[in-house]
C-alpha atoms as a PDB file:
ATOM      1  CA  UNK A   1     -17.588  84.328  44.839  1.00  0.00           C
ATOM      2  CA  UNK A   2     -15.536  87.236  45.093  1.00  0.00           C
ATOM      3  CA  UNK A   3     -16.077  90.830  46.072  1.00  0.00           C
ATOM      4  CA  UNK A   4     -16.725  93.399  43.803  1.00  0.00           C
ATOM      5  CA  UNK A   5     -15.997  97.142  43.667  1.00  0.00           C
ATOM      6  CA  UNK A   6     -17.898 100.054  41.750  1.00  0.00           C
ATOM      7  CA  UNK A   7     -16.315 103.492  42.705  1.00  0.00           C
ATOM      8  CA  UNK A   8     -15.511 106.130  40.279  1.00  0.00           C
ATOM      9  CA  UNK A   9     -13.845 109.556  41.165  1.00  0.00           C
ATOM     10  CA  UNK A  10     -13.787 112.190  38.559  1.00  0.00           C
ATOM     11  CA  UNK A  11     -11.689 115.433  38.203  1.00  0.00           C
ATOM     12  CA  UNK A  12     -13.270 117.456  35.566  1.00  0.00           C
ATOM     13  CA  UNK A  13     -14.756 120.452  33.943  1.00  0.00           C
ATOM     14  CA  UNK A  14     -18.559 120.739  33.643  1.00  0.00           C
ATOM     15  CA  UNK A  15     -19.611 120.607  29.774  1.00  0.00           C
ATOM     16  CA  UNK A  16     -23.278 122.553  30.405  1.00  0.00           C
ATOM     17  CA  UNK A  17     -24.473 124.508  32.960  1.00  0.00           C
ATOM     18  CA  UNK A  18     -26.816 122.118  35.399  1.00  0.00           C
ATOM     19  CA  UNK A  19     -30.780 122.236  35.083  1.00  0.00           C
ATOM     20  CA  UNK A  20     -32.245 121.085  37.720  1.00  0.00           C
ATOM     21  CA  UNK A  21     -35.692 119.079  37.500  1.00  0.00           C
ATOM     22  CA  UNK A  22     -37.977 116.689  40.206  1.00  0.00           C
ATOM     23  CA  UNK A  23     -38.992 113.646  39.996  1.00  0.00           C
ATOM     24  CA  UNK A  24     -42.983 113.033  40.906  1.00  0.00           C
ATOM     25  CA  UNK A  25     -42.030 112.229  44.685  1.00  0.00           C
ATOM     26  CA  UNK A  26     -40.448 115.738  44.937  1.00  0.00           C
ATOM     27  CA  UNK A  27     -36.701 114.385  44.854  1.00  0.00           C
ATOM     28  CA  UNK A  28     -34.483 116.552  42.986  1.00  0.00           C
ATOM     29  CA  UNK A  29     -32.191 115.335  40.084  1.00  0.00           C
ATOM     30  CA  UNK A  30     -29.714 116.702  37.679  1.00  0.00           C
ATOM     31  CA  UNK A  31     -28.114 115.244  35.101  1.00  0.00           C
ATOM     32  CA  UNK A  32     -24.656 117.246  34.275  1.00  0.00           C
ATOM     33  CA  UNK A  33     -21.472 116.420  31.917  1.00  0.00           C
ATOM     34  CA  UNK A  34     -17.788 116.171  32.993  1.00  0.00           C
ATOM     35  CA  UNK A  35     -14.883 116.553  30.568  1.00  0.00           C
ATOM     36  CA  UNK A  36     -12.100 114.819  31.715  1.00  0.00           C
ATOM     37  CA  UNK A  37      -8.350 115.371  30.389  1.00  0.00           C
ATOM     38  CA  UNK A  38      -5.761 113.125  30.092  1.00  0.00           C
ATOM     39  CA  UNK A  39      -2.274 114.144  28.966  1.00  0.00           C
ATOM     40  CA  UNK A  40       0.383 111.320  28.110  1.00  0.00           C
ATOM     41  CA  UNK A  41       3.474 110.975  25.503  1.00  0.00           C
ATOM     42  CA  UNK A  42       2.903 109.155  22.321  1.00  0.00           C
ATOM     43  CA  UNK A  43       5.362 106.665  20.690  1.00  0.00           C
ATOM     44  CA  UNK A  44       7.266 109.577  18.848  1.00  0.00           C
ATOM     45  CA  UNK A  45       7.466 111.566  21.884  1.00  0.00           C
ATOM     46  CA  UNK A  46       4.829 114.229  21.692  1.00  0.00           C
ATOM     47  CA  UNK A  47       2.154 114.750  24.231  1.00  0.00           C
ATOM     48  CA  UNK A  48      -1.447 113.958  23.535  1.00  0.00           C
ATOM     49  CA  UNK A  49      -4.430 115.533  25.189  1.00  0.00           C
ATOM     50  CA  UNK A  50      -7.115 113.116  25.454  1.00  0.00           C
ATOM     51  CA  UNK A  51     -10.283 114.087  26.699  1.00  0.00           C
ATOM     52  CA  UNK A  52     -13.042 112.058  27.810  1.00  0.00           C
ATOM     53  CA  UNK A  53     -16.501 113.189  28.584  1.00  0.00           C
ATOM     54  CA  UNK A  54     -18.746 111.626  31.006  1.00  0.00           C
ATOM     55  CA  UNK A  55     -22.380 111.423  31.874  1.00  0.00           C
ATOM     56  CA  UNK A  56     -22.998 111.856  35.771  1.00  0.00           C
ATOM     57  CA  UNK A  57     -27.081 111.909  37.289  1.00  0.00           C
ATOM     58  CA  UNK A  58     -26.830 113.780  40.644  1.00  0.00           C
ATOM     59  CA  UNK A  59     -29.670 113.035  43.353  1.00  0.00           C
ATOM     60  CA  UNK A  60     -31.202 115.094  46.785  1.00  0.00           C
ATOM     61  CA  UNK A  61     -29.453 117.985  48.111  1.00  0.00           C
ATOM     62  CA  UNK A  62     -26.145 116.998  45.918  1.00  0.00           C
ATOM     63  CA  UNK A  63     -28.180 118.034  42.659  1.00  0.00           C
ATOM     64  CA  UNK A  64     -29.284 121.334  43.854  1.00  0.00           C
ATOM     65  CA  UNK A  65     -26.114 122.803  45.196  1.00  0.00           C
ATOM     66  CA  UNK A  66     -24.539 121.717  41.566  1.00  0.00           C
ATOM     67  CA  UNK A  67     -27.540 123.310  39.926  1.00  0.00           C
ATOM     68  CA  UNK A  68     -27.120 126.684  42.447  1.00  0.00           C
ATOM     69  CA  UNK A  69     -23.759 126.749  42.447  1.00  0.00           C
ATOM     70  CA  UNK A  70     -22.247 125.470  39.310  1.00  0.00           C
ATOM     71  CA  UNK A  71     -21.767 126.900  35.257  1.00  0.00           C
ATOM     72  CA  UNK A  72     -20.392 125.593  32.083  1.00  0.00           C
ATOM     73  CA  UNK A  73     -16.889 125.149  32.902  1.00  0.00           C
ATOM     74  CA  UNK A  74     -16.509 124.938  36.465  1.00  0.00           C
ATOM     75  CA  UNK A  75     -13.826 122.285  37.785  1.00  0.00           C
ATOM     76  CA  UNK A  76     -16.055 119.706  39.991  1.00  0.00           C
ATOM     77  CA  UNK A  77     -14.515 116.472  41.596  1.00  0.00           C
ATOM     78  CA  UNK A  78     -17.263 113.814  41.806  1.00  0.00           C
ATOM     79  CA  UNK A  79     -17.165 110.223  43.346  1.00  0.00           C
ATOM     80  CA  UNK A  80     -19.515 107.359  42.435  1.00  0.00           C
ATOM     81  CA  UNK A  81     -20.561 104.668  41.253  1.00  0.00           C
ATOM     82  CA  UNK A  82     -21.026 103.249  37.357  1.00  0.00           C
ATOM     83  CA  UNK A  83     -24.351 102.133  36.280  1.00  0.00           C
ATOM     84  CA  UNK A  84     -25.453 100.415  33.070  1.00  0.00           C
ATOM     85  CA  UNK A  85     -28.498 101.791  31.794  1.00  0.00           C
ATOM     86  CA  UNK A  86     -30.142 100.256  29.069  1.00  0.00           C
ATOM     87  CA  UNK A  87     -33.255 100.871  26.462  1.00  0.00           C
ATOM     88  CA  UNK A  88     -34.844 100.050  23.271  1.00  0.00           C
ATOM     89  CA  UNK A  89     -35.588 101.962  20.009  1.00  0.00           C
ATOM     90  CA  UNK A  90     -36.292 101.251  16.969  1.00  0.00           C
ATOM     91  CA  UNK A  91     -36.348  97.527  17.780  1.00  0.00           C
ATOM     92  CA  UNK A  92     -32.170  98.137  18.762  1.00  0.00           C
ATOM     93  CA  UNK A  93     -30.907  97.122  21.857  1.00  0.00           C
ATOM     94  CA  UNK A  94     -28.736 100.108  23.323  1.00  0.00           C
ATOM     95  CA  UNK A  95     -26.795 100.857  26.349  1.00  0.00           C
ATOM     96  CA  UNK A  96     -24.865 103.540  27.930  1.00  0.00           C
ATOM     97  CA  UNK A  97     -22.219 103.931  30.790  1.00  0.00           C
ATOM     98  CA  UNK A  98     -22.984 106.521  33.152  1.00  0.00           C
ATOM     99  CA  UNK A  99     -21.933 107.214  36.946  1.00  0.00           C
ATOM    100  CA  UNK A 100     -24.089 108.433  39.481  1.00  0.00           C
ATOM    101  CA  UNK A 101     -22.630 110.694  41.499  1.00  0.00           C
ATOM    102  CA  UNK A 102     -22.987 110.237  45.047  1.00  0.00           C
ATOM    103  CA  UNK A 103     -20.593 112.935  46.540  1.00  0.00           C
ATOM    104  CA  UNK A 104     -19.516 116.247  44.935  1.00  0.00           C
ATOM    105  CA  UNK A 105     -16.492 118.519  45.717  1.00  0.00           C
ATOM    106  CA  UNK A 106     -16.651 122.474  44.584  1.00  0.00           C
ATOM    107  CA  UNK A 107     -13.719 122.976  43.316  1.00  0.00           C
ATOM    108  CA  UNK A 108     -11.664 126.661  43.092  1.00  0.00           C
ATOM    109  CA  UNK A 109     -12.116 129.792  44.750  1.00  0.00           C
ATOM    110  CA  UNK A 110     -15.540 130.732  46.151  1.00  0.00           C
ATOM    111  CA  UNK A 111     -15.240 134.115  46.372  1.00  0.00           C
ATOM    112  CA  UNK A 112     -17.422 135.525  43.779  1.00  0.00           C
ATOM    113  CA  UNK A 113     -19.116 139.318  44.655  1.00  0.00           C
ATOM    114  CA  UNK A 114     -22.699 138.903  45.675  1.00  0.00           C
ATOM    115  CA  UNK A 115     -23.201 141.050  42.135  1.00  0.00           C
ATOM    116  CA  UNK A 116     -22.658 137.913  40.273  1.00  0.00           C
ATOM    117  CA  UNK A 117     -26.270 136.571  38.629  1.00  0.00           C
ATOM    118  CA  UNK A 118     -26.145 132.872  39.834  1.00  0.00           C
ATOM    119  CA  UNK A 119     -22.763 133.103  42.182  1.00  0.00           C
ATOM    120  CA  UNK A 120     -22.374 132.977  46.347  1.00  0.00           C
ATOM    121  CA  UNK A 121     -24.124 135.823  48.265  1.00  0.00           C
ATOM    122  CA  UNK A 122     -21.650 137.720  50.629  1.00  0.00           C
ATOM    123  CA  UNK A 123     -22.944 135.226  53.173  1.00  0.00           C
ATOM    124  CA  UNK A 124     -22.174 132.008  51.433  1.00  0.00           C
ATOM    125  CA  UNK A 125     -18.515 132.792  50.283  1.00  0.00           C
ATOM    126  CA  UNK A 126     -17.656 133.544  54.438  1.00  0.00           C
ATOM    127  CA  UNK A 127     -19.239 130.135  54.780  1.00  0.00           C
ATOM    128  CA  UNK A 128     -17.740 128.285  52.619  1.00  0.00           C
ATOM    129  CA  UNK A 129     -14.238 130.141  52.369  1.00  0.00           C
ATOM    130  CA  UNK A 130     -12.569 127.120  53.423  1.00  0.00           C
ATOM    131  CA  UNK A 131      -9.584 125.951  51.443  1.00  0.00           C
ATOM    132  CA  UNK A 132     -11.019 126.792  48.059  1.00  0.00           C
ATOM    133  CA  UNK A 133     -13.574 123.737  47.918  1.00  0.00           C
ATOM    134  CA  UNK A 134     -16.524 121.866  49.396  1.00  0.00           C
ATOM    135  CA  UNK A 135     -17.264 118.706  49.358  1.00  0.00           C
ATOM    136  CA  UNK A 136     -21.153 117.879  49.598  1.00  0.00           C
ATOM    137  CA  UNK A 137     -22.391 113.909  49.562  1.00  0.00           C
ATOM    138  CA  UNK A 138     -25.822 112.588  49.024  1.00  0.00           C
ATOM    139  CA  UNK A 139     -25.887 110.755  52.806  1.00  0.00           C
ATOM    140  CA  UNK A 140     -24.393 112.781  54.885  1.00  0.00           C
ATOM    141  CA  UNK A 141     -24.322 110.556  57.825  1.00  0.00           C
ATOM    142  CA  UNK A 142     -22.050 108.047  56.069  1.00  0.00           C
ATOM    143  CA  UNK A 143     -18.653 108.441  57.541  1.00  0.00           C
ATOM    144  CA  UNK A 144     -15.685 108.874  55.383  1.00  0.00           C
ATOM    145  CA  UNK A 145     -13.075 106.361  54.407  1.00  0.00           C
ATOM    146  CA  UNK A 146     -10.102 106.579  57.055  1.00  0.00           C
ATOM    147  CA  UNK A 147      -7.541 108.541  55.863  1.00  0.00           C
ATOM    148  CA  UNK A 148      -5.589 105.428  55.050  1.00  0.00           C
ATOM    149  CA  UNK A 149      -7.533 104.502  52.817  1.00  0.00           C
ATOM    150  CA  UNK A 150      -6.287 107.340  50.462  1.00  0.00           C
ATOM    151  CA  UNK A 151      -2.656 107.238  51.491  1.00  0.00           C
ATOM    152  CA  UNK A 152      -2.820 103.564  50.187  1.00  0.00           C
ATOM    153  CA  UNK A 153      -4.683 104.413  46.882  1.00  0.00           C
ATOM    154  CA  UNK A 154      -2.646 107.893  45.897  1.00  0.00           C
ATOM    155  CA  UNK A 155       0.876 106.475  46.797  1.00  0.00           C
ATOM    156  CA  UNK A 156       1.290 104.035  44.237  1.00  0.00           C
ATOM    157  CA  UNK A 157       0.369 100.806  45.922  1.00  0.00           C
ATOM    158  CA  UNK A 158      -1.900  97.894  45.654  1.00  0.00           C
ATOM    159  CA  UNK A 159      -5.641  99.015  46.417  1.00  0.00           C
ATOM    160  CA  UNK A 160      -6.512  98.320  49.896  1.00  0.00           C
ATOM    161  CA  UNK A 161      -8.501  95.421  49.428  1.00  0.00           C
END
């Protein structure tokens, strides 16, 4: 039998501002919308914007920084994994793709005046003034890939497996 992969990574704009809810053993969830642009040249040789817009259900810790921290708008990266939920109504059979997002990056500039309704405090831009973005993961006690492992993906080649 052969191996299978299921990893998604996401570089997006949020489509609604995150609301975040528990579930009846206290875990927090939110369930948040990414648009996601492609640009490419048609056969006459214009360039069309494609945009794609994708479901993502955030879990733990990962779903209440995105509902503290994130708006309509803001530019997220997200990594995960697809999942095929499905449901009946009305006697149909339905199904939708979604990804649950297992590790978020903040993306742009954190430093937002502690005036801002629903922004970083003074306190939390000096701690997370870092390059612009942070990345926050639903296990953090899962290493990360080597670094490798992205050179291989991002330069072109073969996946590295």
């Amino acid at each position: 039998m052969a191996a299978s992969f299921n990893r998604v990574i996401l570089l997006g704009n949020l489509t609604r501002t995150p609301e975040l809810r528990h579930i009846p053993n206290g875990t927090a969830v939110s369930d948040i919308g990414v648009a996601v642009n492609d640009r490419r040249k048609g056969p006459s040789g214009d360039w069309i914007d494609e945009t794609t817009f994708v479901d993502i259900t955030l879990w733990g810790r990962t779903a209440e920084i995105a509902a503290e921290y994130l708006t309509k708008g803001s530019p997220v990266l997200i990594e995960g994994r697809l999942k095929l939920d499905t449901w009946e109504s009305d006697g149909q059979k339905r199904s939708k793709l979604k990804v649950i997002g297992e590790k978020m990056q903040l993306i742009g500039s954190n430093q937002r005046n502690a005036d801002d309704s629903g922004g970083y405090s003074r306190q939390d831009s000096q701690k997370y003034q870092s390059g612009g973005s942070q990345q926050y993961s639903r296990s953090p006690q899962q290493p990360a890939p080597p670094q490798d492992y992205y050179d291989a993906v991002s330069d072109g080649d073969e996946p590295p497996f």
